[in-house]
PDB file of N, CA and C in Angstrom:
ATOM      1  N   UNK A   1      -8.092   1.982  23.955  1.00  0.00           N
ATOM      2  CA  UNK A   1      -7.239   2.027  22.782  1.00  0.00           C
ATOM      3  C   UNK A   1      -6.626   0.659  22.502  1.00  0.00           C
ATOM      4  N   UNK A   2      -5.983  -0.065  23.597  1.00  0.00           N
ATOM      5  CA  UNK A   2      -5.862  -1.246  23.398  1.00  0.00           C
ATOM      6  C   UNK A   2      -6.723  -2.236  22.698  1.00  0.00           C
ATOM      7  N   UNK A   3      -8.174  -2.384  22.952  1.00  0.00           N
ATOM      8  CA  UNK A   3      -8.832  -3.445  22.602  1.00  0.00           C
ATOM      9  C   UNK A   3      -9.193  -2.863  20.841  1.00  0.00           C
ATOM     10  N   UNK A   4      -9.002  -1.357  20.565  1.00  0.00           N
ATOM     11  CA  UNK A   4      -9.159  -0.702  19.032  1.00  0.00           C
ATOM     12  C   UNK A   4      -8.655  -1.608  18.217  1.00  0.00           C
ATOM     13  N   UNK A   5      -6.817  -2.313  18.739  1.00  0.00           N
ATOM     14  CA  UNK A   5      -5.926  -2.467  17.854  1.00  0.00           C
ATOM     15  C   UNK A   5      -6.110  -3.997  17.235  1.00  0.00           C
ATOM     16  N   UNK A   6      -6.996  -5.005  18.310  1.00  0.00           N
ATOM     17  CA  UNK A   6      -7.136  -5.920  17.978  1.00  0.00           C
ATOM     18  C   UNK A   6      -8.604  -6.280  17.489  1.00  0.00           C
ATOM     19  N   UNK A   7      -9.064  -4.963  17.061  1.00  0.00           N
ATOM     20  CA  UNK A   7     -10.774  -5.174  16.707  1.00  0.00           C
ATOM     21  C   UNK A   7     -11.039  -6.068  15.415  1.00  0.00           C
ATOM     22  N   UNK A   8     -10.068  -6.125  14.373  1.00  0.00           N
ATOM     23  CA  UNK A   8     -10.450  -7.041  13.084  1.00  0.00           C
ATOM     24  C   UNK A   8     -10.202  -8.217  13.690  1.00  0.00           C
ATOM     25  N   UNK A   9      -9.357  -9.140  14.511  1.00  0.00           N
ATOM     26  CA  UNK A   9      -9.205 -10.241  14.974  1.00  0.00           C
ATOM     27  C   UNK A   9     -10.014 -10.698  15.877  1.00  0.00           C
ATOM     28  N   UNK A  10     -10.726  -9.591  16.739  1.00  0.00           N
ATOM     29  CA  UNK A  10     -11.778 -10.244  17.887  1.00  0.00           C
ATOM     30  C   UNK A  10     -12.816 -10.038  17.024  1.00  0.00           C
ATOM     31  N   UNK A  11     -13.285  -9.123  16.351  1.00  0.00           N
ATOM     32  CA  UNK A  11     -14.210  -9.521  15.353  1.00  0.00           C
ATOM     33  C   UNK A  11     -14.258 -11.191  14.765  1.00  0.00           C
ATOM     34  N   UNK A  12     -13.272 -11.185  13.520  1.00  0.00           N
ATOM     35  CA  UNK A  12     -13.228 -12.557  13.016  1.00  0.00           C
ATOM     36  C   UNK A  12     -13.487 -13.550  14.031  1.00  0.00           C
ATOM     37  N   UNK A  13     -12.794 -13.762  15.222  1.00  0.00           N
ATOM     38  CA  UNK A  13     -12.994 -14.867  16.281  1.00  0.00           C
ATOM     39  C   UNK A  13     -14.500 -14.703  16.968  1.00  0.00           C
ATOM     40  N   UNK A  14     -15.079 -13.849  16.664  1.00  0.00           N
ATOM     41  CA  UNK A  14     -16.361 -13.436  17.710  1.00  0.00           C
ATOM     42  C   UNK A  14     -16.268 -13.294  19.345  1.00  0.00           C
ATOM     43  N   UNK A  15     -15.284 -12.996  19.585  1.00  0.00           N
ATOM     44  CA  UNK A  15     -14.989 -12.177  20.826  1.00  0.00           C
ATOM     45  C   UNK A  15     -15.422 -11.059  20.893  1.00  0.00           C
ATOM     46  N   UNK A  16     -16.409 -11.226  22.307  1.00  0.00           N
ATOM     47  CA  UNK A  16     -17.007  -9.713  23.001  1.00  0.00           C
ATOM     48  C   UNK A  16     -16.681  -8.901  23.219  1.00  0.00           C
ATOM     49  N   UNK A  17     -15.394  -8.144  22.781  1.00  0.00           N
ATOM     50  CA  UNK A  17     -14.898  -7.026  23.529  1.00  0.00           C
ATOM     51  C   UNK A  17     -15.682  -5.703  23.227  1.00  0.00           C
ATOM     52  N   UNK A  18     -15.638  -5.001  24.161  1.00  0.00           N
ATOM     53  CA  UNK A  18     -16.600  -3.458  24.447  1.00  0.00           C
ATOM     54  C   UNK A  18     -16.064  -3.309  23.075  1.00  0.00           C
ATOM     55  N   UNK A  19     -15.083  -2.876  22.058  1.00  0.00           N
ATOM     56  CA  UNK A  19     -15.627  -2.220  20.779  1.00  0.00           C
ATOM     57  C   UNK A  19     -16.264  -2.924  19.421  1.00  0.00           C
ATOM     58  N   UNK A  20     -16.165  -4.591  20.043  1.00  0.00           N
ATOM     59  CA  UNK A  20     -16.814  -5.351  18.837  1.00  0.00           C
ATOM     60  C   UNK A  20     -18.373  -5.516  19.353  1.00  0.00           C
ATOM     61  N   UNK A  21     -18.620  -5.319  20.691  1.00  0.00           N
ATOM     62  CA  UNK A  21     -20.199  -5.051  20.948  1.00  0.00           C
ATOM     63  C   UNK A  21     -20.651  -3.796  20.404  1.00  0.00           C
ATOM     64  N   UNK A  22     -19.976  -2.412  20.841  1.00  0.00           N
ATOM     65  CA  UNK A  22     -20.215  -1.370  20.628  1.00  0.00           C
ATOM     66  C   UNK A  22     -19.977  -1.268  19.341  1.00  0.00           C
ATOM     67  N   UNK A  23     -18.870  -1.328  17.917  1.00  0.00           N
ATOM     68  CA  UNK A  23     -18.918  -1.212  17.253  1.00  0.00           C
ATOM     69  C   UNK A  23     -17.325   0.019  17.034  1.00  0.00           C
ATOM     70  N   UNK A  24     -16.348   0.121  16.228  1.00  0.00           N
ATOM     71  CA  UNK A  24     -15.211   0.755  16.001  1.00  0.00           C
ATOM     72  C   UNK A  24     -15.949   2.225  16.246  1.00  0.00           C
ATOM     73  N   UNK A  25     -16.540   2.442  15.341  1.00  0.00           N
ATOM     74  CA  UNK A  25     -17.039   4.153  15.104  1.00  0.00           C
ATOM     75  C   UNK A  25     -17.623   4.726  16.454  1.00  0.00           C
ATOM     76  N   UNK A  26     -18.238   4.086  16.782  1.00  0.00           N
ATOM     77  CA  UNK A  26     -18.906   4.435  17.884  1.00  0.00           C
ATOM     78  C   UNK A  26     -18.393   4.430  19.041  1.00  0.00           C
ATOM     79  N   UNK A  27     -17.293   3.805  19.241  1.00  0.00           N
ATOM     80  CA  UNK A  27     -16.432   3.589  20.037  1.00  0.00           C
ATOM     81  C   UNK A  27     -15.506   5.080  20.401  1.00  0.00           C
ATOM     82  N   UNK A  28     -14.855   5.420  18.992  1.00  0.00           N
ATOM     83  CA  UNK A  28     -13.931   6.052  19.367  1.00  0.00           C
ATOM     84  C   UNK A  28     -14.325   7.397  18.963  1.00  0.00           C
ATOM     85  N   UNK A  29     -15.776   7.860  18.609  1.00  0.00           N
ATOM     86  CA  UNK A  29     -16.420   9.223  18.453  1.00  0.00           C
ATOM     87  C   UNK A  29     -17.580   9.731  19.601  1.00  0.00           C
ATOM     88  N   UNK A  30     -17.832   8.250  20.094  1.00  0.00           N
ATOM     89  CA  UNK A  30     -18.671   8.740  20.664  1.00  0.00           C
ATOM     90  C   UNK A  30     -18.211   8.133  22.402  1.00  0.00           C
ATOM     91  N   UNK A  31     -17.121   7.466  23.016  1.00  0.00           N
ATOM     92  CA  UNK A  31     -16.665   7.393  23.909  1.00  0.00           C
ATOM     93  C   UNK A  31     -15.384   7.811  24.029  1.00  0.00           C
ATOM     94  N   UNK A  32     -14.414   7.791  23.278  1.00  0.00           N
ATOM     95  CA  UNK A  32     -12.940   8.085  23.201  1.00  0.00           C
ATOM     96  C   UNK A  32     -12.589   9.077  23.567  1.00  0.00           C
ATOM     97  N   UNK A  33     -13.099   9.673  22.111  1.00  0.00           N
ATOM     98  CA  UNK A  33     -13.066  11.349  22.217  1.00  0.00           C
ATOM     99  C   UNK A  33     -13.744  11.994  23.255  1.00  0.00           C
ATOM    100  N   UNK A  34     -15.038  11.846  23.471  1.00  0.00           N
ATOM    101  CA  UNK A  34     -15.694  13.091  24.323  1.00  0.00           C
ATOM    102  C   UNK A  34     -14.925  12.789  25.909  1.00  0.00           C
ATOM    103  N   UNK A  35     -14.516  11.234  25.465  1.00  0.00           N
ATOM    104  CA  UNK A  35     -13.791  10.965  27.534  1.00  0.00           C
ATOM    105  C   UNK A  35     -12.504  12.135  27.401  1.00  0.00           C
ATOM    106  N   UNK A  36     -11.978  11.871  26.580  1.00  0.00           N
ATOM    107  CA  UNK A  36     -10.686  12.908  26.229  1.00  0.00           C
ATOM    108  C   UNK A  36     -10.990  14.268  26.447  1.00  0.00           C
ATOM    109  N   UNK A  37     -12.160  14.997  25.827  1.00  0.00           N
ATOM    110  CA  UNK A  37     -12.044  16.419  25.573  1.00  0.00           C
ATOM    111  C   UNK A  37     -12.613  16.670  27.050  1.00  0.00           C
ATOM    112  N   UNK A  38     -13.521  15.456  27.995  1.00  0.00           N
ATOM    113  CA  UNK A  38     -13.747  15.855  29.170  1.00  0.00           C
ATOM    114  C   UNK A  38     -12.775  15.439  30.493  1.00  0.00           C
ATOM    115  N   UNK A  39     -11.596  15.280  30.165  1.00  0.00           N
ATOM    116  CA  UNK A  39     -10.841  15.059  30.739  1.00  0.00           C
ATOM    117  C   UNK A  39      -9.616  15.988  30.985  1.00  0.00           C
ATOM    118  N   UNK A  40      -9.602  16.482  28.629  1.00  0.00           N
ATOM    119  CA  UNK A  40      -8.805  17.645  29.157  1.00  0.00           C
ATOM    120  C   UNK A  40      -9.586  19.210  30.369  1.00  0.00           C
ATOM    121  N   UNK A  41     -10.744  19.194  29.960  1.00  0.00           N
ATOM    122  CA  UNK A  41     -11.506  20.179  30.113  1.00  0.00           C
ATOM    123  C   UNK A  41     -11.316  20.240  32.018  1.00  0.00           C
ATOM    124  N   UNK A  42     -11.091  19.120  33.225  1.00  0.00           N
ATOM    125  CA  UNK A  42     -11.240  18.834  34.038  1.00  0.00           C
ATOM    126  C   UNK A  42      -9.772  19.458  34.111  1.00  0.00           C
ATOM    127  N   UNK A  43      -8.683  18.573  33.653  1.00  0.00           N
ATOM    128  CA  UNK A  43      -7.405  19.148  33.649  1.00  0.00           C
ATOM    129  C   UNK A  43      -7.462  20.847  33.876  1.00  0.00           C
ATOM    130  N   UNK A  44      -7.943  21.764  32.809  1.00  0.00           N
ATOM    131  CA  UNK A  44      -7.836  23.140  32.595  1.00  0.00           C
ATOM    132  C   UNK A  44      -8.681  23.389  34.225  1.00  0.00           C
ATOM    133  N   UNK A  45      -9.361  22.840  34.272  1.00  0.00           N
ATOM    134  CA  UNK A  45     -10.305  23.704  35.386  1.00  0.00           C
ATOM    135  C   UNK A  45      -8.926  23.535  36.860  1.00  0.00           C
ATOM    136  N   UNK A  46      -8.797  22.111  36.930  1.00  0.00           N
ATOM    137  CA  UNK A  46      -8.012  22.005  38.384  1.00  0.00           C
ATOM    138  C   UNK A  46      -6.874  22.855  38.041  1.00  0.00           C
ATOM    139  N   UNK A  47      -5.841  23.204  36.715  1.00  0.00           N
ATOM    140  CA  UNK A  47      -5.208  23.973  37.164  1.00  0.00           C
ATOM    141  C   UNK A  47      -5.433  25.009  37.284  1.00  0.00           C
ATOM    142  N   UNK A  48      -6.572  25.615  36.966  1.00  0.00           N
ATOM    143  CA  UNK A  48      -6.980  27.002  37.073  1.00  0.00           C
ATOM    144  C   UNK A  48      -7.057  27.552  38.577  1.00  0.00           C
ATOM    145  N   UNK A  49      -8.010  26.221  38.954  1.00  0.00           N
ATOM    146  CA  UNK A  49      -8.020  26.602  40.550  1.00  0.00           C
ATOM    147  C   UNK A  49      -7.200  26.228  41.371  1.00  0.00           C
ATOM    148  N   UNK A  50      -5.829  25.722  40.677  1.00  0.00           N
ATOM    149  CA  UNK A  50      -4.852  25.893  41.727  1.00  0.00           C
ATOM    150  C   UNK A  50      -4.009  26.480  41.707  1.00  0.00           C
ATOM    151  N   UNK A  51      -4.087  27.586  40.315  1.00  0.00           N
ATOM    152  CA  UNK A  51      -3.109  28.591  40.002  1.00  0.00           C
ATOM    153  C   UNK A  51      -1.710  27.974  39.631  1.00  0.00           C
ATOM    154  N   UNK A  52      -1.881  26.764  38.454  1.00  0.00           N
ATOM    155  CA  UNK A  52      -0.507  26.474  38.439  1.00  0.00           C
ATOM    156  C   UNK A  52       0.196  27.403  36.768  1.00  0.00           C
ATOM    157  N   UNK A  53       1.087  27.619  37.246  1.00  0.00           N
ATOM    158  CA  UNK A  53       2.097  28.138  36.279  1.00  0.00           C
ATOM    159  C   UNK A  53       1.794  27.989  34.409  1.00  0.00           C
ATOM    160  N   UNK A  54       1.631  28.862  33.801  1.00  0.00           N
ATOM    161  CA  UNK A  54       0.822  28.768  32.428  1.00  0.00           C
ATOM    162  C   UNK A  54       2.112  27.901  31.280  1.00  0.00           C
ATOM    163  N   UNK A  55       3.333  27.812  31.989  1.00  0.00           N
ATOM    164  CA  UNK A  55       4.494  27.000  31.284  1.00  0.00           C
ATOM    165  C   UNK A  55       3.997  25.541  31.523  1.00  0.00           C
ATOM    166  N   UNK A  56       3.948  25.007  32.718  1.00  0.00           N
ATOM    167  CA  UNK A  56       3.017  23.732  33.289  1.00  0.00           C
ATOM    168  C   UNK A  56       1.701  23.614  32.390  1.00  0.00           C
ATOM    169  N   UNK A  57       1.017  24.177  32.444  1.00  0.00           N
ATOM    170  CA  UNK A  57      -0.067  23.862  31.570  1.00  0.00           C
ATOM    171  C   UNK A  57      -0.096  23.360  30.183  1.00  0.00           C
ATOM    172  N   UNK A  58       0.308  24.496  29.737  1.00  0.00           N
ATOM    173  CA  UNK A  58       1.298  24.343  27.970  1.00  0.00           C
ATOM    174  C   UNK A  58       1.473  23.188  27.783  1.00  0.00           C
ATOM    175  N   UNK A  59       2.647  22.380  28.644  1.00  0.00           N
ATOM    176  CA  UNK A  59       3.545  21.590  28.764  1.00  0.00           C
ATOM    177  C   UNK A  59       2.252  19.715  28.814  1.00  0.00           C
ATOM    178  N   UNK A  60       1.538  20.371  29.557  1.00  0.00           N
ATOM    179  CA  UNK A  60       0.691  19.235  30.137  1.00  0.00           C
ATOM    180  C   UNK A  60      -0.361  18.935  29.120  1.00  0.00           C
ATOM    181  N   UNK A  61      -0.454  19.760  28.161  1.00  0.00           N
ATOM    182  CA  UNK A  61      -1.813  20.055  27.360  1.00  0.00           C
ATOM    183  C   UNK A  61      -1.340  19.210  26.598  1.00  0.00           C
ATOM    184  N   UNK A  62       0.145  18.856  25.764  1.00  0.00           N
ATOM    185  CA  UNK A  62       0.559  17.972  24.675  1.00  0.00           C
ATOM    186  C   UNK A  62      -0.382  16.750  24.356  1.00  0.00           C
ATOM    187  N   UNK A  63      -0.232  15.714  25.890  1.00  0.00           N
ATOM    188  CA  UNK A  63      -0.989  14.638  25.937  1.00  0.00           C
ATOM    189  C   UNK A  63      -2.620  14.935  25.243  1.00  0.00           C
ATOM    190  N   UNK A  64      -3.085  15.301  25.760  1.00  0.00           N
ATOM    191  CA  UNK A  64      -4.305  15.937  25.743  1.00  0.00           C
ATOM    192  C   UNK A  64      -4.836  15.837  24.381  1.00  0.00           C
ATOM    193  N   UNK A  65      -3.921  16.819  23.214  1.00  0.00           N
ATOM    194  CA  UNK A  65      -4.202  16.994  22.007  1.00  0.00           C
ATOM    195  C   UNK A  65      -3.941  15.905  21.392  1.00  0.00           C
ATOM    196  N   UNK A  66      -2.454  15.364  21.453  1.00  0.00           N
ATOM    197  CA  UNK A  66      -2.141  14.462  20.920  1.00  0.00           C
ATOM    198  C   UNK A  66      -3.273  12.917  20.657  1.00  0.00           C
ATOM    199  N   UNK A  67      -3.752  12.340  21.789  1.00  0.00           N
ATOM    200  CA  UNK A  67      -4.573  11.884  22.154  1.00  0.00           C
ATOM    201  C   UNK A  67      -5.827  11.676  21.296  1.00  0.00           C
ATOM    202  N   UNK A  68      -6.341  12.822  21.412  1.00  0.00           N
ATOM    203  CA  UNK A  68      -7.016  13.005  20.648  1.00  0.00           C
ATOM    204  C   UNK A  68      -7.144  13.222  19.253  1.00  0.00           C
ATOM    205  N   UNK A  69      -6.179  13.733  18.861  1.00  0.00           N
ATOM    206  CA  UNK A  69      -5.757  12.965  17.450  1.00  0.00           C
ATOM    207  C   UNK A  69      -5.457  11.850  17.065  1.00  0.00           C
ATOM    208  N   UNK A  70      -4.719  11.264  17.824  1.00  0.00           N
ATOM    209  CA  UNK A  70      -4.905   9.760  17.803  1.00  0.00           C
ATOM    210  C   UNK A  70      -5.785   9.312  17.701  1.00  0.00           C
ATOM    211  N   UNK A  71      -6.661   9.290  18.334  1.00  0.00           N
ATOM    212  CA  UNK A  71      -8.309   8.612  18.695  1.00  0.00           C
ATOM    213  C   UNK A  71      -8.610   9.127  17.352  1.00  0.00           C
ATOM    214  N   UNK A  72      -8.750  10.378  17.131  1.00  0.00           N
ATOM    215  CA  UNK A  72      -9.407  10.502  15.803  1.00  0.00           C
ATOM    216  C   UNK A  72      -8.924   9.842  14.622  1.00  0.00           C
ATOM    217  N   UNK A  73      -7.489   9.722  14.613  1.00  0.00           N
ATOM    218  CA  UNK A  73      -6.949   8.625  13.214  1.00  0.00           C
ATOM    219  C   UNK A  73      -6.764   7.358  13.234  1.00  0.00           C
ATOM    220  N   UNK A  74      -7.523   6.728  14.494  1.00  0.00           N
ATOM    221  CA  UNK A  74      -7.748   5.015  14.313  1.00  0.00           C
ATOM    222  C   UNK A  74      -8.961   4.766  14.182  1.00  0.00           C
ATOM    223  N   UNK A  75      -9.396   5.211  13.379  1.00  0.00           N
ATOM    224  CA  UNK A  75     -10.992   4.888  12.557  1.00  0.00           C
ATOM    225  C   UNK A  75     -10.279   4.083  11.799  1.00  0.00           C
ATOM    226  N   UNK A  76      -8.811   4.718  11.239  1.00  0.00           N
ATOM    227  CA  UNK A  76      -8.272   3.871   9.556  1.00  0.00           C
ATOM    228  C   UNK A  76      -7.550   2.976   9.932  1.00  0.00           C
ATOM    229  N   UNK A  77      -7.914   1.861   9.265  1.00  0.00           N
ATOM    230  CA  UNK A  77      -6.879   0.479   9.984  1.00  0.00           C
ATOM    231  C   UNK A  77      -5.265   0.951   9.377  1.00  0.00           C
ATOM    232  N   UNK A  78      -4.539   0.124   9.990  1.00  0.00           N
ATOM    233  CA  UNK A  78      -3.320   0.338  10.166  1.00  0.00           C
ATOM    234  C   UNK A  78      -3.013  -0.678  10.626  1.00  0.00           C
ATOM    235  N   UNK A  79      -1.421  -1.415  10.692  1.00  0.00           N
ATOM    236  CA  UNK A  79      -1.130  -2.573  11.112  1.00  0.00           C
ATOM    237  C   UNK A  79      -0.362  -2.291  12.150  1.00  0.00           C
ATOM    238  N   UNK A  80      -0.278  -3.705  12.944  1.00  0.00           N
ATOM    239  CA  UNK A  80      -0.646  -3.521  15.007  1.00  0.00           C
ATOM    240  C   UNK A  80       0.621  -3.137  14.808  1.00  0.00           C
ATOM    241  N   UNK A  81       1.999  -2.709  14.243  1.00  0.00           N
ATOM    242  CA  UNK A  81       2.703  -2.254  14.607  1.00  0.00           C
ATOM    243  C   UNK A  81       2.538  -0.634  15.055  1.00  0.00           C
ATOM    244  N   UNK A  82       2.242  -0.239  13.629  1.00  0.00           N
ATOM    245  CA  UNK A  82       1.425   0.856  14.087  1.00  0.00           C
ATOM    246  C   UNK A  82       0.707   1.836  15.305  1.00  0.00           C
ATOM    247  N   UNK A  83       0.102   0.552  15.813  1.00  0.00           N
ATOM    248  CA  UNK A  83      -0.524   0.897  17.061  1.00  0.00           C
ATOM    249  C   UNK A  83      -0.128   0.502  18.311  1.00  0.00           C
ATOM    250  N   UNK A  84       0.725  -0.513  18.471  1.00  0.00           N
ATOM    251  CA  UNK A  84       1.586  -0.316  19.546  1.00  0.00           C
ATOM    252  C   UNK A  84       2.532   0.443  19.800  1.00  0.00           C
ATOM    253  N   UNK A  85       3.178   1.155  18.272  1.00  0.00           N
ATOM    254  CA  UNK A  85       3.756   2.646  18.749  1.00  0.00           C
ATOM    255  C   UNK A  85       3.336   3.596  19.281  1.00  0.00           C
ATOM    256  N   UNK A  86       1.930   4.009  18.605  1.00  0.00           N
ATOM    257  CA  UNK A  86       1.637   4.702  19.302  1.00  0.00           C
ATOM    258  C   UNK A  86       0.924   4.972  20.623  1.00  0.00           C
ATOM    259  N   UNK A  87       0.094   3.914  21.009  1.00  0.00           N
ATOM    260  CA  UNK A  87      -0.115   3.875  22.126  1.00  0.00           C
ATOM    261  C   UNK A  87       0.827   3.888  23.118  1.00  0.00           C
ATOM    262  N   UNK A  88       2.069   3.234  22.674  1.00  0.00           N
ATOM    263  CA  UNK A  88       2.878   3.078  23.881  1.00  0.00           C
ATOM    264  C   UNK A  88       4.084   4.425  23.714  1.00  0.00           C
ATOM    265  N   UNK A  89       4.276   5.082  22.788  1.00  0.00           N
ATOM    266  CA  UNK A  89       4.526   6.302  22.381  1.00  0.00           C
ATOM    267  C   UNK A  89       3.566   7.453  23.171  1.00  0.00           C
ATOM    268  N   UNK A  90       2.449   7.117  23.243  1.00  0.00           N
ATOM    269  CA  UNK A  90       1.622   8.389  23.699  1.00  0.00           C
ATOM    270  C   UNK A  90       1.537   8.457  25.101  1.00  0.00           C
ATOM    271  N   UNK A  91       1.954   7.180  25.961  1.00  0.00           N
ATOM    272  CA  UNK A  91       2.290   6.987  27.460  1.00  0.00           C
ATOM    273  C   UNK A  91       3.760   7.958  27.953  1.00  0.00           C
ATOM    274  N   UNK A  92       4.641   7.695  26.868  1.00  0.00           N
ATOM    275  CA  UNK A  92       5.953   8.108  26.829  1.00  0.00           C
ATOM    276  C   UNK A  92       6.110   9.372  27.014  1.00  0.00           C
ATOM    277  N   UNK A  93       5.077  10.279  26.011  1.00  0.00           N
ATOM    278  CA  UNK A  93       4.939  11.685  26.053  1.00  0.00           C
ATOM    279  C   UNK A  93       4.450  11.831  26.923  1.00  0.00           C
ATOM    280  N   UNK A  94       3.106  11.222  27.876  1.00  0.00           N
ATOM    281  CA  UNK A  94       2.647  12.291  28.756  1.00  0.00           C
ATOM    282  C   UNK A  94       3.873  12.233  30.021  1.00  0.00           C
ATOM    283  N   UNK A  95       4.392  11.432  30.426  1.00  0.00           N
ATOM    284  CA  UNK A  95       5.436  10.810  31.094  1.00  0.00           C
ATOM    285  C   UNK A  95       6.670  12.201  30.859  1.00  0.00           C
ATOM    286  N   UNK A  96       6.761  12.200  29.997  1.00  0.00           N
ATOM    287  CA  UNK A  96       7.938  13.066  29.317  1.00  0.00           C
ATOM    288  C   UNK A  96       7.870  14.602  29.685  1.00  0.00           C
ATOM    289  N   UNK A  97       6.115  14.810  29.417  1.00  0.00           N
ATOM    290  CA  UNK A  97       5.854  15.739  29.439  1.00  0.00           C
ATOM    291  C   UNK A  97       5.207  16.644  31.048  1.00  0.00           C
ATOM    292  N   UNK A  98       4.942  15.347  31.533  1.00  0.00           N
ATOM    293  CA  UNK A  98       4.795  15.101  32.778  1.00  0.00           C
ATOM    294  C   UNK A  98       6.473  15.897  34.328  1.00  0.00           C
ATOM    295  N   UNK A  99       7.226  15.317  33.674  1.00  0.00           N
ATOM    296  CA  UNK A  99       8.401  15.792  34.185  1.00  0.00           C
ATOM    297  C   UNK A  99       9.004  17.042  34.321  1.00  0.00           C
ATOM    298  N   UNK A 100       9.035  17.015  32.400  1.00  0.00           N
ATOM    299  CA  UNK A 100       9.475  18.621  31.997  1.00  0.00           C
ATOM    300  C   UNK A 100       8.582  19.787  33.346  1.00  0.00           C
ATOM    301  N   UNK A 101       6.841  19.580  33.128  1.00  0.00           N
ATOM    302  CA  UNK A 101       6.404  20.755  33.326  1.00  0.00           C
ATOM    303  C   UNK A 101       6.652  20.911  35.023  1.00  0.00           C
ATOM    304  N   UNK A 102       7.317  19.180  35.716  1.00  0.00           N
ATOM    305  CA  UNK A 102       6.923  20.116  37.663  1.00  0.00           C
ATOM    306  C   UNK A 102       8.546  20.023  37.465  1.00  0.00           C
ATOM    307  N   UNK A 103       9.335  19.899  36.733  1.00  0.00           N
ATOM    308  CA  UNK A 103      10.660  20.375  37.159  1.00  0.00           C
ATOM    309  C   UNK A 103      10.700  21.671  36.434  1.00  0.00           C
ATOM    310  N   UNK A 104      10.151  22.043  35.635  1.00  0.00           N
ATOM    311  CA  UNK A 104      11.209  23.419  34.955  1.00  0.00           C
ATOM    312  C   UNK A 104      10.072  24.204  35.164  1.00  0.00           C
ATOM    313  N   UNK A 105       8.762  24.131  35.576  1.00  0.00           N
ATOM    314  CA  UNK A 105       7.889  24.916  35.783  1.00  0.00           C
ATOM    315  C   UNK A 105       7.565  25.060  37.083  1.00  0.00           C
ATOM    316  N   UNK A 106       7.625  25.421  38.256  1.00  0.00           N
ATOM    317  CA  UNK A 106       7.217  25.844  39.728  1.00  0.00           C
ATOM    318  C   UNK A 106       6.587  26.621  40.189  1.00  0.00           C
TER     319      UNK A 106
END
C-alpha cells in the first residue's frame, strides 16, 4: 500500500518499484486483494479451530473488510494526504480493534 501512494512519482522518475513494474491495476486486483481475502479466510479458519469467542471475531473482522475496501478504492488517485490517512488510519483500527476483542471478549 505504501509504494500505491507514490506510484505517479516513481513512475515519472522511472523507479522500479513492484507496482510501477507490475503496473497499479494489477497490483491491487490481482495481489492486494486476493492477499487480503486469503488472509481474512486463514484468520476465520484459526479462529474456528481454536474456538475463539464469536464477539472476538466480529471485532477482528473490521480490519479485514475495511482493508479491502481500501485496496479496492485506490485504483482512483487521490492526493498523498489522502493516503497516508488512511493507511496509517487502517493500522490504528486493527490495533484498536485488536484490544477491544482480547479484553472485552474471553
Amino acid at each position: 500500500m505504501f509504494d500505491i501512494k507514490d506510484y505517479a512519482s516513481d513512475y515519472n522518475t522511472e523507479l522500479k518499484t513492484f507496482v510501477v513494474k507490475m503496473g497499479l491495476r494489477k497490483t491491487i486486483f490481482n495481489i492486494m486483494i486476493p492477499l487480503s481475502v486469503l488472509g481474512f479466510g486463514s484468520f476465520l479458519t484459526y479462529n474456528f479451530i481454536h474456538h475463539f469467542p464469536p464477539g472476538r471475531i466480529i471485532i477482528n473482522t473490521i480490519p479485514f473488510i475495511l482493508l479491502i475496501i481500501v485496496a479496492y478504492s485506490m485504483y482512483q488517485r487521490k492526493p498523498i494526504l489522502y493516503y497516508l490517512a488512511i493507511i496509517d488510519g487502517l493500522m490504528l483500527i486493527k490495533a484498536i480493534c485488536g484490544i477491544i476483542g482480547s479484553t472485552f471478549f474471553k
